[in-house]
Protein backbone atom coordinates (compact mmCIF):
# COMPACT_ATOMS: atom_id res chain seq x y z
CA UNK A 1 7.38 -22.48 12.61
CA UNK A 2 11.04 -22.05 13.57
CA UNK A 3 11.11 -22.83 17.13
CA UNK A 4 9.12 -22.34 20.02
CA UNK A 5 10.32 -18.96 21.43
CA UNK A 6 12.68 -20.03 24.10
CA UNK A 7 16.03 -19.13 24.57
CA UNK A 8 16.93 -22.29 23.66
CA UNK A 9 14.87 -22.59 20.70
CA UNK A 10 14.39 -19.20 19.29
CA UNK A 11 12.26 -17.90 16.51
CA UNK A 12 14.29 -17.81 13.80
CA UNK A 13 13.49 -14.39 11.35
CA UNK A 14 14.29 -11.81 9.26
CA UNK A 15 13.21 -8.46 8.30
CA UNK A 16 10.28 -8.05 6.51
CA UNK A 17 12.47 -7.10 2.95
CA UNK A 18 14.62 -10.25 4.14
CA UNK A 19 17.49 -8.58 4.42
CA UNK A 20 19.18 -9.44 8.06
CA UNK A 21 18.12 -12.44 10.26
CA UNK A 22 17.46 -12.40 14.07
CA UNK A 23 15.96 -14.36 16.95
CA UNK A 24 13.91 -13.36 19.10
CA UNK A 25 12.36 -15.22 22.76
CA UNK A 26 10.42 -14.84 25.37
CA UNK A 27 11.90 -14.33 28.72
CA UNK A 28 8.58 -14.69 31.07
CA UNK A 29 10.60 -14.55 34.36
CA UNK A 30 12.00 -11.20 33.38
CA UNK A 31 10.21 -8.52 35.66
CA UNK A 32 8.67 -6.91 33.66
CA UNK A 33 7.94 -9.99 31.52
CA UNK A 34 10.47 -9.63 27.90
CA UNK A 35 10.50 -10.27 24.40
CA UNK A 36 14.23 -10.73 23.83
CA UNK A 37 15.47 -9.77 20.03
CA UNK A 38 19.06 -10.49 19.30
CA UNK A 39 20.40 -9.29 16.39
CA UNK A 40 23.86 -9.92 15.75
CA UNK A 41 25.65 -9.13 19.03
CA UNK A 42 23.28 -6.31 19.82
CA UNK A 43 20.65 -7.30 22.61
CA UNK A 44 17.17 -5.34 22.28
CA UNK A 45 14.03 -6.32 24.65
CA UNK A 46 10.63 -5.23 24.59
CA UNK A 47 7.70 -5.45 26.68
CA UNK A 48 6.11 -9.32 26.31
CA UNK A 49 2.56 -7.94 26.16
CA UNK A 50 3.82 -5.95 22.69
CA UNK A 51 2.78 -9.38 20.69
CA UNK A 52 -0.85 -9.07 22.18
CA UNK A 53 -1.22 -5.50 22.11
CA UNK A 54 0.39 -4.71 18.57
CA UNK A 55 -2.03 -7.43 17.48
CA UNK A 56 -4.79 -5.91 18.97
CA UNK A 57 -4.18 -2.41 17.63
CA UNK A 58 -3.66 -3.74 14.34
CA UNK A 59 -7.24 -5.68 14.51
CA UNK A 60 -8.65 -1.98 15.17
CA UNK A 61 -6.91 -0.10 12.13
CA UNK A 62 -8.96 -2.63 10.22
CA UNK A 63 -6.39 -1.95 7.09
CA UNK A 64 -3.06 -2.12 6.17
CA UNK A 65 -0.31 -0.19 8.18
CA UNK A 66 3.26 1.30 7.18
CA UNK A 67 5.99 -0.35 9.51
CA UNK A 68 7.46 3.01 9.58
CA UNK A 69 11.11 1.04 11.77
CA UNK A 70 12.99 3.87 13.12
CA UNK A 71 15.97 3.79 15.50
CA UNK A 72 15.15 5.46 18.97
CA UNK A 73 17.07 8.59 18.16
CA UNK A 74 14.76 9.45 14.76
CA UNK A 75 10.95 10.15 15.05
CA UNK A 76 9.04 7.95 14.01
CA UNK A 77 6.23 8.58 10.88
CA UNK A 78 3.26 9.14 11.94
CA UNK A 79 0.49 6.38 12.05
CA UNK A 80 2.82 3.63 11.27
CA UNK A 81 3.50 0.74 13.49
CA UNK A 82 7.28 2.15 14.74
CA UNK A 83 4.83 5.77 15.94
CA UNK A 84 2.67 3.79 17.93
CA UNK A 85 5.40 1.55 19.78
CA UNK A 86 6.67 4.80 20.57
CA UNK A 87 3.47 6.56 21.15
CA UNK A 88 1.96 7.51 25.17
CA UNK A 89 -1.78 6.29 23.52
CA UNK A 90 -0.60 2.58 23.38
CA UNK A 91 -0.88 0.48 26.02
CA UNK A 92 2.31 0.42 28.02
CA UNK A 93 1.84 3.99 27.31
CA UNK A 94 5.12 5.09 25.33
CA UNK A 95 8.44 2.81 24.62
CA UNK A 96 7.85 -0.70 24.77
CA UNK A 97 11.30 -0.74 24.11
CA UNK A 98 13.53 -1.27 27.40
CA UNK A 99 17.03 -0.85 26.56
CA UNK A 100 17.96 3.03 26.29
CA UNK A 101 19.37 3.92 23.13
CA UNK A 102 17.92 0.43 21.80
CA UNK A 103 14.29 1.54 22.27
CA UNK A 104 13.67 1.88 18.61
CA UNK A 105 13.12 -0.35 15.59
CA UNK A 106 9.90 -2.10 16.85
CA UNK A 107 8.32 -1.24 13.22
CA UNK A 108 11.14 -3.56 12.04
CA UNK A 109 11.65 -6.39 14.39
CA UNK A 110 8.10 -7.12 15.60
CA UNK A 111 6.14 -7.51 12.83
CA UNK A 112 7.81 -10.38 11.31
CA UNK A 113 7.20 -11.97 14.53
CA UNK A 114 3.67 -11.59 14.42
CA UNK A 115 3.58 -12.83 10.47
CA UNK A 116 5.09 -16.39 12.62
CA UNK A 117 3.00 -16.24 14.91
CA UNK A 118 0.05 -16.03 12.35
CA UNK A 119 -1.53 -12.75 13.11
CA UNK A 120 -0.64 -10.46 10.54
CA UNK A 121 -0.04 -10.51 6.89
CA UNK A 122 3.35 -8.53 5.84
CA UNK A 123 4.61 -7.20 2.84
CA UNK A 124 8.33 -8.03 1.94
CA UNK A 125 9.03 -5.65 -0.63
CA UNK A 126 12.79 -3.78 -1.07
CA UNK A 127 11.37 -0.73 1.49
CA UNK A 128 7.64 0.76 2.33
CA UNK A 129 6.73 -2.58 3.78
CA UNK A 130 2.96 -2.70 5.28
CA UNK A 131 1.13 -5.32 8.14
CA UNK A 132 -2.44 -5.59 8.52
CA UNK A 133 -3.83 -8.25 11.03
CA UNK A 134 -5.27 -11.61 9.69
């Protein structure tokens, strides 16, 4: 594993074709709690609980799922990972994204985290890349 998910010692990643590298941390004092993903100099943060709850709803789909990553301004695909971070079924019920105009792209950035953290199995082909929970 490449760190332990503090700012200090970030998770080290990249996208699931492997084609740009971020970090990504937990800030737990944030209110509400934040999963910090820096990629280059742009700053995105989602909700905390989106490691948990994408987990979760991939358990349910039982199968594999499109990552569908879309920025905030483009819809999302339907039934891929990007519609449901998006989506007013999911838990937070919408964006776990927090940053307006930065709300997008949780198909893209979260997943890989989850392959780290051990609960999913992702595809890292050129484009069309698919999760399913382990």
């Amino acid at each position: 594993m490449s760190g332990d998910g503090t700012k200090e010692s970030p998770w080290e990643l990249t996208t699931a074709p492997g084609t740009s590298a971020y970090t990504m941390w937990r800030d737990e004092e944030a209110d509400p709690p934040v999963l910090v993903c820096q990629v280059g100099t742009t700053t995105l943060k989602y909700h905390l609980s989106a490691v948990d709850d994408l987990h979760a709803w991939l358990v349910e789909q039982g199968d594999w799922v499109e990552l569908g990553a879309a920025d905030e301004k483009k819809d999302a695909k339907d039934g891929t990972i990007e519609a449901w971070g998006r989506s007013e079924d999911n838990p937070v019920g919408g964006w776990y994204g927090l940053r307006k105009g930065y709300r997008g792209r949780f198909g893209m950035y979260l997943p890989p985290l989850l392959e780290e953290l051990g609960l999913v199995e992702l595809e890292h082909n050129p484009r069309n890349n698919r999760a399913r929970a382990l």
